[in-house]
C-alpha atoms as a PDB file:
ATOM      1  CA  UNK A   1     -69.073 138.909  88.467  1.00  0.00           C
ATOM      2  CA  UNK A   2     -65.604 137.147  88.772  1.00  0.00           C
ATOM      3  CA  UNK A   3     -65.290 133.913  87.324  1.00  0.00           C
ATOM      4  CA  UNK A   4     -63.255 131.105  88.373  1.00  0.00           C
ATOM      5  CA  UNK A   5     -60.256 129.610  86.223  1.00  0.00           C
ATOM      6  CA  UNK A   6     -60.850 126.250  84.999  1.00  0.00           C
ATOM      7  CA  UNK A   7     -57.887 124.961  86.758  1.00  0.00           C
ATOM      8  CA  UNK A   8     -59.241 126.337  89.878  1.00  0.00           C
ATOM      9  CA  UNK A   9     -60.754 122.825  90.854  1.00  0.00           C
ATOM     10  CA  UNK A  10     -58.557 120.688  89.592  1.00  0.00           C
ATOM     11  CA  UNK A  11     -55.789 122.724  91.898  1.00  0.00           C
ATOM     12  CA  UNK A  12     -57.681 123.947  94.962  1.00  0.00           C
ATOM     13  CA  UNK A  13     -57.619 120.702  97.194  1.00  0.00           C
ATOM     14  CA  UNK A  14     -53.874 119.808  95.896  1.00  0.00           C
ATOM     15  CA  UNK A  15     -52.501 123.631  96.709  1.00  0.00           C
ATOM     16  CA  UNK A  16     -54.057 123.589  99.981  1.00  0.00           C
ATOM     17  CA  UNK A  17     -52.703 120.168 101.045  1.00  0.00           C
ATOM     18  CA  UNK A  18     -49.231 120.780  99.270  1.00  0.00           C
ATOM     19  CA  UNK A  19     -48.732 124.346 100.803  1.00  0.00           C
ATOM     20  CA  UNK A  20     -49.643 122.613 103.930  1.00  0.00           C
ATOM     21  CA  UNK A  21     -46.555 120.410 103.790  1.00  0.00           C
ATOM     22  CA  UNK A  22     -44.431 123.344 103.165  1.00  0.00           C
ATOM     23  CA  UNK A  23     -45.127 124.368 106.135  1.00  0.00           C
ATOM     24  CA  UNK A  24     -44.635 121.696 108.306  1.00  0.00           C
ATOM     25  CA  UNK A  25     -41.379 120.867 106.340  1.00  0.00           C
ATOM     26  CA  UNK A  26     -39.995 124.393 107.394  1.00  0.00           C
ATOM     27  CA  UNK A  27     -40.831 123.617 111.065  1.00  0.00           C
ATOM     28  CA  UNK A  28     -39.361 120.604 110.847  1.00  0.00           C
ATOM     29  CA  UNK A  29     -36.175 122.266 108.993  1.00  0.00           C
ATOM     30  CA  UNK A  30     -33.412 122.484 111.743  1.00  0.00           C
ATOM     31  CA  UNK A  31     -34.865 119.982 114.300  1.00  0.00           C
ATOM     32  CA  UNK A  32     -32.593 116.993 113.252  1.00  0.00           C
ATOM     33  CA  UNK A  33     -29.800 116.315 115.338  1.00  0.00           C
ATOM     34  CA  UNK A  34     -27.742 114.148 112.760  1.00  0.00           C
ATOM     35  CA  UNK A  35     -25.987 116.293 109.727  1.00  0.00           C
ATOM     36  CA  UNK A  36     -26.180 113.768 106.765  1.00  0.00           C
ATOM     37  CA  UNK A  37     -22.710 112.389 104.849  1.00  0.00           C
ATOM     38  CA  UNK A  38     -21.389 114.323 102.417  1.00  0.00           C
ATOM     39  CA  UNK A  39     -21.143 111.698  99.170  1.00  0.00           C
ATOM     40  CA  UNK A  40     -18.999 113.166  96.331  1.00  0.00           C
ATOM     41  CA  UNK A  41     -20.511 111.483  93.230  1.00  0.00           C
ATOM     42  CA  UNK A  42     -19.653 111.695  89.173  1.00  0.00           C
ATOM     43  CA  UNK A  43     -21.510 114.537  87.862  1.00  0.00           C
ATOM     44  CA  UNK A  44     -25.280 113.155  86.523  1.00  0.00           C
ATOM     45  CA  UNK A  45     -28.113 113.602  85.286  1.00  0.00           C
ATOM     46  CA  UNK A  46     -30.301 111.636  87.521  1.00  0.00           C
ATOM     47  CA  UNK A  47     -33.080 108.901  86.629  1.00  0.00           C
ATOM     48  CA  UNK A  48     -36.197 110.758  86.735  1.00  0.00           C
ATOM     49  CA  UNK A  49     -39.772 109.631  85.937  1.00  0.00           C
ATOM     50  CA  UNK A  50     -42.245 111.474  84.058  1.00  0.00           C
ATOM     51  CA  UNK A  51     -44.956 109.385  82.048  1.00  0.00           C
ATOM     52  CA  UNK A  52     -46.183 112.578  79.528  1.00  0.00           C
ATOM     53  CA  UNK A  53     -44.240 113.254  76.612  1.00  0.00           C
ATOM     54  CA  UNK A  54     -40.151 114.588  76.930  1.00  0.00           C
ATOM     55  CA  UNK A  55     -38.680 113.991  80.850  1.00  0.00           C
ATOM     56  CA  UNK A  56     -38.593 117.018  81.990  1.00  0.00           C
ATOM     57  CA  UNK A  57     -35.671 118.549  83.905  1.00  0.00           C
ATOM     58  CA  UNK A  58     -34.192 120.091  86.632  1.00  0.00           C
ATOM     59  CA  UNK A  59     -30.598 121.753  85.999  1.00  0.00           C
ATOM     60  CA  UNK A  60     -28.186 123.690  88.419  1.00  0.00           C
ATOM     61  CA  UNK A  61     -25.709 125.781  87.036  1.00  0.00           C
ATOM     62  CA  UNK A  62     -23.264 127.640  88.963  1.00  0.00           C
ATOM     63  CA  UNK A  63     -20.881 130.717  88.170  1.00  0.00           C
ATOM     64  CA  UNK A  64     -17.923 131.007  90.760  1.00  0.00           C
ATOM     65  CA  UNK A  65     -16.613 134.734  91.415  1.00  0.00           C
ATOM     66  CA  UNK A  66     -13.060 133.020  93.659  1.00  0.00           C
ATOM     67  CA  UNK A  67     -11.786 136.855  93.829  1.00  0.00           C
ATOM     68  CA  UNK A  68     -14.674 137.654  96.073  1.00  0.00           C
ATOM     69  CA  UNK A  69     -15.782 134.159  96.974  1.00  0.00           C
ATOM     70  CA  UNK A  70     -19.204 134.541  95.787  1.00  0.00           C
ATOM     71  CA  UNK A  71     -20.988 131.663  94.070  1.00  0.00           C
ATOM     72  CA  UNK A  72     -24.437 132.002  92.278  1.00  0.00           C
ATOM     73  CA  UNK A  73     -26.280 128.882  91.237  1.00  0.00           C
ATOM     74  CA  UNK A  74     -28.947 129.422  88.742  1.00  0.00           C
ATOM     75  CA  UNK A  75     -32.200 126.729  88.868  1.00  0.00           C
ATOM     76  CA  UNK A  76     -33.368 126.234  85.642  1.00  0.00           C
ATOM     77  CA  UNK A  77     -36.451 124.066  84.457  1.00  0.00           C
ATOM     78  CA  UNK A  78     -38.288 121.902  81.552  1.00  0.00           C
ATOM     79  CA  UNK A  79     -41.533 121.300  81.707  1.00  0.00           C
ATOM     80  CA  UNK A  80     -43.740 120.385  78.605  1.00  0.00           C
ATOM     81  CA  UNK A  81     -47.056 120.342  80.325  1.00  0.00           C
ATOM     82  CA  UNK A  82     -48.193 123.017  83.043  1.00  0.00           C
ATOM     83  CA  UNK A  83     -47.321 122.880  86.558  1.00  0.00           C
ATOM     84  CA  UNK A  84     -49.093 123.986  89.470  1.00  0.00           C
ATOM     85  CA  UNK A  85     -46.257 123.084  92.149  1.00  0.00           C
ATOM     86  CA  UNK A  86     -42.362 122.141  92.570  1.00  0.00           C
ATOM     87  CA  UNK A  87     -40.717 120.874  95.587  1.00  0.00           C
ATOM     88  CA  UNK A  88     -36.819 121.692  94.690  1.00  0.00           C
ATOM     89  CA  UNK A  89     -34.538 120.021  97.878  1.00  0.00           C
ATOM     90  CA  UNK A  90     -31.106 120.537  97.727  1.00  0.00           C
ATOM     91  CA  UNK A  91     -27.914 119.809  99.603  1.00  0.00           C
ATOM     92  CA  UNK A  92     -24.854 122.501  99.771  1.00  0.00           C
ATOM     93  CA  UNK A  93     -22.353 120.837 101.997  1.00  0.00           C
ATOM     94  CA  UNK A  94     -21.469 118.255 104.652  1.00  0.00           C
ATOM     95  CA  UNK A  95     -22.752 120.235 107.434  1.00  0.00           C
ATOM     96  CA  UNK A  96     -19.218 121.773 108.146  1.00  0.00           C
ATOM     97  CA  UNK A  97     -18.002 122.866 104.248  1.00  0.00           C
ATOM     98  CA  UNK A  98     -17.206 126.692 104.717  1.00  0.00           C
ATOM     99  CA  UNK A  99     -20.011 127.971 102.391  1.00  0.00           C
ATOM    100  CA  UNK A 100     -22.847 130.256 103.522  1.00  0.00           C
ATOM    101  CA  UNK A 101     -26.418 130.302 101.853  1.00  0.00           C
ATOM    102  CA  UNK A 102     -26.780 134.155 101.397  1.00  0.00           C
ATOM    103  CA  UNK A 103     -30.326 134.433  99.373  1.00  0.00           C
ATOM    104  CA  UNK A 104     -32.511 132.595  97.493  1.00  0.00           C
ATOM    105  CA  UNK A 105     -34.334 135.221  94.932  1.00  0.00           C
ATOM    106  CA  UNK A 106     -37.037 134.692  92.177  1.00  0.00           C
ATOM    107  CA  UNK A 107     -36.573 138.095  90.580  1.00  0.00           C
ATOM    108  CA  UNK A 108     -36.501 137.735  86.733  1.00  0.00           C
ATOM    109  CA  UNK A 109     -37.390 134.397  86.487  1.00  0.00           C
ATOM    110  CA  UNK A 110     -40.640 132.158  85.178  1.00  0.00           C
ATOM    111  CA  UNK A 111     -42.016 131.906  88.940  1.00  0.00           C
ATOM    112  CA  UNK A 112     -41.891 135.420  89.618  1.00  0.00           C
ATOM    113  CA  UNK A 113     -45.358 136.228  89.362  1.00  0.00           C
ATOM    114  CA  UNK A 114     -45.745 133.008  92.014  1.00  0.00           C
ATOM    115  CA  UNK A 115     -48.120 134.002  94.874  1.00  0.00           C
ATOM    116  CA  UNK A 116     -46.597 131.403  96.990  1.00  0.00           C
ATOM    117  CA  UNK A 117     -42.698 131.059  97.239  1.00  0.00           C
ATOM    118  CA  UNK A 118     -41.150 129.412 100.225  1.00  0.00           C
ATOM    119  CA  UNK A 119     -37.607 129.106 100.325  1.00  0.00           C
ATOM    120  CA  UNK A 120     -35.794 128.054 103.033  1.00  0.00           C
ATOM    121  CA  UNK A 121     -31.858 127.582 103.811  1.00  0.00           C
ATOM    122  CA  UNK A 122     -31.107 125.051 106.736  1.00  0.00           C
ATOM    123  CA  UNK A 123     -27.649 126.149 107.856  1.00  0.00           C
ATOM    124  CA  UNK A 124     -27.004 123.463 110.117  1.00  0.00           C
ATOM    125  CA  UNK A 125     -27.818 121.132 107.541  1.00  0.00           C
ATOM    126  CA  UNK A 126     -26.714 122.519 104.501  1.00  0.00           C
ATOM    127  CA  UNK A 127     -29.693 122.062 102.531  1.00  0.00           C
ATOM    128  CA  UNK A 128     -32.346 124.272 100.941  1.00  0.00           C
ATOM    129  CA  UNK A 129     -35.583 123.695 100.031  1.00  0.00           C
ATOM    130  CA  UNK A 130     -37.829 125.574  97.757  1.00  0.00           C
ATOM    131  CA  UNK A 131     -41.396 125.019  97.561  1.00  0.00           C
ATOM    132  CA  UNK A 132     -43.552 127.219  94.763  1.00  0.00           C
ATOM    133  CA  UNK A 133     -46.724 127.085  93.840  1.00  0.00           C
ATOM    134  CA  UNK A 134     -48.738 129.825  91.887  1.00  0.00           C
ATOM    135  CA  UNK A 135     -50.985 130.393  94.942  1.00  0.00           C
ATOM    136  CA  UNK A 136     -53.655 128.398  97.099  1.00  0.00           C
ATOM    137  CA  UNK A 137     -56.711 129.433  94.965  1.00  0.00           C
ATOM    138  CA  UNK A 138     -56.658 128.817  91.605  1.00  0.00           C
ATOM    139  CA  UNK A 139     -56.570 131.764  90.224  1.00  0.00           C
ATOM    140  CA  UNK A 140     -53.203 132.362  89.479  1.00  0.00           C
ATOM    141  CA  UNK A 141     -51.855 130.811  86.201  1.00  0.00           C
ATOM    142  CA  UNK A 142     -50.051 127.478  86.589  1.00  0.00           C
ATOM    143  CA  UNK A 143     -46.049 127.565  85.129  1.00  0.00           C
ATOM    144  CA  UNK A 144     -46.346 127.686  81.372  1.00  0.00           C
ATOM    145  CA  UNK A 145     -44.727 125.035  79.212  1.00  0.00           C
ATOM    146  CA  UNK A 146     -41.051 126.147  78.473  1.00  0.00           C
ATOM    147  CA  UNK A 147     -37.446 126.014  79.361  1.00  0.00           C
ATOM    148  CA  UNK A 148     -35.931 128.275  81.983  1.00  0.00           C
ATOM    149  CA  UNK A 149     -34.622 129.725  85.358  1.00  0.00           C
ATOM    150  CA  UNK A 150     -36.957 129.385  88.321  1.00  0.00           C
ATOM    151  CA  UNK A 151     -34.837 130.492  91.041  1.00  0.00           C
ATOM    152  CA  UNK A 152     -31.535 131.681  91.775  1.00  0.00           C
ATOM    153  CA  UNK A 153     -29.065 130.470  95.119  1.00  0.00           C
ATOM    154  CA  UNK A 154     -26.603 133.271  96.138  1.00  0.00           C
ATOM    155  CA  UNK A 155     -23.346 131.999  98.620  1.00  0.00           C
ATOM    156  CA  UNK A 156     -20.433 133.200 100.126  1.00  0.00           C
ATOM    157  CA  UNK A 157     -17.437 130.660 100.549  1.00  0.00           C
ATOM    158  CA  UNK A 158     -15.168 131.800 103.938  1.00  0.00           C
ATOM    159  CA  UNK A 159     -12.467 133.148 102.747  1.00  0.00           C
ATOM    160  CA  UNK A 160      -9.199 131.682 102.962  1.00  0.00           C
ATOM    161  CA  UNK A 161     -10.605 128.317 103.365  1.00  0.00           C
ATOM    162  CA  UNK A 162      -9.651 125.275 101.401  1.00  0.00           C
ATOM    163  CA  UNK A 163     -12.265 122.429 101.124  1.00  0.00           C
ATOM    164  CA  UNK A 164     -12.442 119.271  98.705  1.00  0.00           C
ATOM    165  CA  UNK A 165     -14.485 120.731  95.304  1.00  0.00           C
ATOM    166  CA  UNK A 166     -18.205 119.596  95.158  1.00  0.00           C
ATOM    167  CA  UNK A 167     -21.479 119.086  93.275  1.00  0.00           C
ATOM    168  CA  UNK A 168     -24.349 121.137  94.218  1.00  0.00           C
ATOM    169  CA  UNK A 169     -26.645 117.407  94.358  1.00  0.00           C
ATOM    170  CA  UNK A 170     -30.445 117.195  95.171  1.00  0.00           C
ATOM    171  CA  UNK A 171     -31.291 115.245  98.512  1.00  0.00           C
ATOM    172  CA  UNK A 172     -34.323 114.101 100.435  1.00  0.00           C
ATOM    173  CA  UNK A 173     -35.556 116.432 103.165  1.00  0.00           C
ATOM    174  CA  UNK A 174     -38.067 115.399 105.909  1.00  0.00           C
ATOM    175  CA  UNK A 175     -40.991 114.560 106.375  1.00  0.00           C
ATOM    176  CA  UNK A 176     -40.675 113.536 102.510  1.00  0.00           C
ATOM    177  CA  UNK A 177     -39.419 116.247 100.428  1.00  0.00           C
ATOM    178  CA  UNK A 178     -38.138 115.185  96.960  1.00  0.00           C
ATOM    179  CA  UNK A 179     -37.067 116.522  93.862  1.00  0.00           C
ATOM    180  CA  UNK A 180     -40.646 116.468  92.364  1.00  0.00           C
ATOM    181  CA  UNK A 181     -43.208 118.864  89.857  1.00  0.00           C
ATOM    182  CA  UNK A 182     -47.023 118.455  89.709  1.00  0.00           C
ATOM    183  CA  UNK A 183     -49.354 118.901  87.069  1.00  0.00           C
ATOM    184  CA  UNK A 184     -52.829 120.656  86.802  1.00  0.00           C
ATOM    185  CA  UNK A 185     -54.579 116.793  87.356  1.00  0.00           C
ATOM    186  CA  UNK A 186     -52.515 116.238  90.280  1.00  0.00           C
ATOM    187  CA  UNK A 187     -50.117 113.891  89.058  1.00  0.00           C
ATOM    188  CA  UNK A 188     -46.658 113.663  90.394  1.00  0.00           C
ATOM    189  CA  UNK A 189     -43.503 113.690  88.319  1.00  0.00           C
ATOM    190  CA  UNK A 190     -39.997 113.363  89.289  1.00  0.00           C
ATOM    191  CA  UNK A 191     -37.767 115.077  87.238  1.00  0.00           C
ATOM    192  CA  UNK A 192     -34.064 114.165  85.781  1.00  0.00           C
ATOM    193  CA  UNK A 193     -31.146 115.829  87.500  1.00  0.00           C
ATOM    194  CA  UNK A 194     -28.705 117.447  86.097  1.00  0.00           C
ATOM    195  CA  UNK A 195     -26.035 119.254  87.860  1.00  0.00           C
ATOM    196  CA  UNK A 196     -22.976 118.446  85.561  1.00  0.00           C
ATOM    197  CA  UNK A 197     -22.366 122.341  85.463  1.00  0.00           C
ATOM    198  CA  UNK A 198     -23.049 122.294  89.481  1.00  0.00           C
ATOM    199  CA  UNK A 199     -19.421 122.734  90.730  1.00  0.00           C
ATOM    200  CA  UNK A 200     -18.404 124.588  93.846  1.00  0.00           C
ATOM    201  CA  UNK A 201     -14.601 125.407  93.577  1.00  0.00           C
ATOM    202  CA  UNK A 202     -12.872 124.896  97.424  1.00  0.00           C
ATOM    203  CA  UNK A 203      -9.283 124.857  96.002  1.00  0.00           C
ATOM    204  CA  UNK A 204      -9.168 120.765  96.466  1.00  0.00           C
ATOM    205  CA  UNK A 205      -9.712 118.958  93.468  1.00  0.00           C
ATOM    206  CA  UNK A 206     -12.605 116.369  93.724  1.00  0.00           C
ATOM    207  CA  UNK A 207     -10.844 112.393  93.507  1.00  0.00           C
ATOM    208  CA  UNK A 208     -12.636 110.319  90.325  1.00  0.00           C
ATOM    209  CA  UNK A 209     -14.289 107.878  90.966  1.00  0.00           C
ATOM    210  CA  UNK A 210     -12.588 104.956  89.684  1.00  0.00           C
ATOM    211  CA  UNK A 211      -9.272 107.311  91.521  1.00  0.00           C
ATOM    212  CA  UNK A 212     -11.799 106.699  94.930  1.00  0.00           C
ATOM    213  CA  UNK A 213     -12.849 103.596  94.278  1.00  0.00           C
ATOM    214  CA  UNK A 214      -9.070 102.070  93.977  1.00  0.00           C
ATOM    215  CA  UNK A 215      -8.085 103.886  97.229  1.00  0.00           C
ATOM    216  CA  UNK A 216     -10.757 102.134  99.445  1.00  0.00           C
ATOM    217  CA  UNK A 217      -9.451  98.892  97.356  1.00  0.00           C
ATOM    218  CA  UNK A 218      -6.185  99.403  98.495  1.00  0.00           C
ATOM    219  CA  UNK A 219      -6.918 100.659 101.915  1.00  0.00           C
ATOM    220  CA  UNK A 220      -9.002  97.122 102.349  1.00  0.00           C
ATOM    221  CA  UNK A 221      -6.138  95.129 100.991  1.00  0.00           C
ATOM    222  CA  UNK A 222      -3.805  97.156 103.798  1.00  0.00           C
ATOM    223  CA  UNK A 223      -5.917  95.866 106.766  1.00  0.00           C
ATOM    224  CA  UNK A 224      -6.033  92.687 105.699  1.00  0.00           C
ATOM    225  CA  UNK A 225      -2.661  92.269 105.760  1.00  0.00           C
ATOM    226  CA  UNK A 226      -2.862  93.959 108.506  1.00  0.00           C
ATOM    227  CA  UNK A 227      -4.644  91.710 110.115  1.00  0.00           C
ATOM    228  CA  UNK A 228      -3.196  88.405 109.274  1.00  0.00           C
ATOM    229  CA  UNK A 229      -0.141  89.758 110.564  1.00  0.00           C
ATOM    230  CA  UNK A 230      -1.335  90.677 113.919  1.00  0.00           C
ATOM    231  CA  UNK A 231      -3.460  86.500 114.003  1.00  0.00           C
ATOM    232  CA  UNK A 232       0.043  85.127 113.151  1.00  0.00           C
END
């Protein structure tokens, strides 16, 4: 006779409804007309919430190959209590940056043995989303406390193309993809994010932010002289 996880009720409803939204998020994927700004910001760890024990954590780390213009950006998570799904959005350009999303592979890594993987690259966009979840049942285990990679981002930059440097960032991806894990009662957390070790190399050095933030001083002073030149 086969007998049913524990965790299979406490999961069943959540997995159904959450693998659901994947779904619908990947038909959505593509559909919207606008291509979001590209904001260069100071590298962060970003407020998260998480109300059970340490914050857990969501890190990119990416290793840069400019010979043969391949980057690889490893996704690594914390979690001390057990998850039984992860929405990971993320945003890899402006829409026009010269950087391809190759693959996104789980070989290797603590969501291998995931029944239910759905990665998906929106080119037009540049963002990715990654939804995982052990599978729709219940009876595959949920992520194990622990520290680790749970999915790796291969890209190929065009070569010969210069672009300003970047931060591989998180974003928000219709109909209401966050950053966000979920544990075996069905409570949401929003992890801190880290992507300090995120860079993308273009060849352009990225302007500080203080550097950025005198430059649109100045370039306000300018017009207003500007302008009270051209009333007088």
């Amino acid at each position: 006779m086969r007998h049913t996880h524990p965790y299979f009720y406490q999961g069943f409803l959540f997995a159904m409804i959450l693998g659901l939204m994947f779904l619908f998020s990947f038909l959505l994927l593509g559909s919207c007309a606008k291509k979001p700004p590209m904001v260069e910001e100071k590298p962060k760890p970003s407020a998260g919430k998480d109300p059970f024990g340490k914050p857990d954590t969501c890190r990119i780390v990416t290793f840069q190959d400019e010979k043969k213009n391949q980057v690889m950006a490893s996704v690594l998570v914390f979690n001390d209590e057990e998850l039984v799904a992860m929405t990971l959005p993320f945003r890899y350009g402006n829409g026009s940056t010269p950087i391809r999303c190759d693959s996104i592979k789980f070989e290797k890594t603590r969501t291998e043995y995931f029944e239910m993987k759905f990665p998906r690259a929106d080119t037009t966009n540049q963002t990715i989303l990654i939804g995982l979840l052990p599978d729709m049942f219940g009876n595959v285990p949920p992520l194990k406390k622990g520290n680790g990679e749970v999915a790796r981002i291969y890209f190929t930059l065009k070569e010969g193309a210069k672009f300003q440097d970047f931060l591989l960032d998180t974003t928000w991806i219709r109909p209401g993809n966050v950053l966000k894990f979920v544990t075996l009662k069905a409570k949401g957390i929003y992890p801190i994010f880290d992507n300090r070790k995120a860079m993308i190399r273009g060849g352009i050095p990225m302007i500080p932010p203080k550097a950025e933030e005198e430059k649109i001083k100045s370039e306000g002073k300018e017009e207003e002289r500007s302008s009270k030149k051209d009333s007088s």
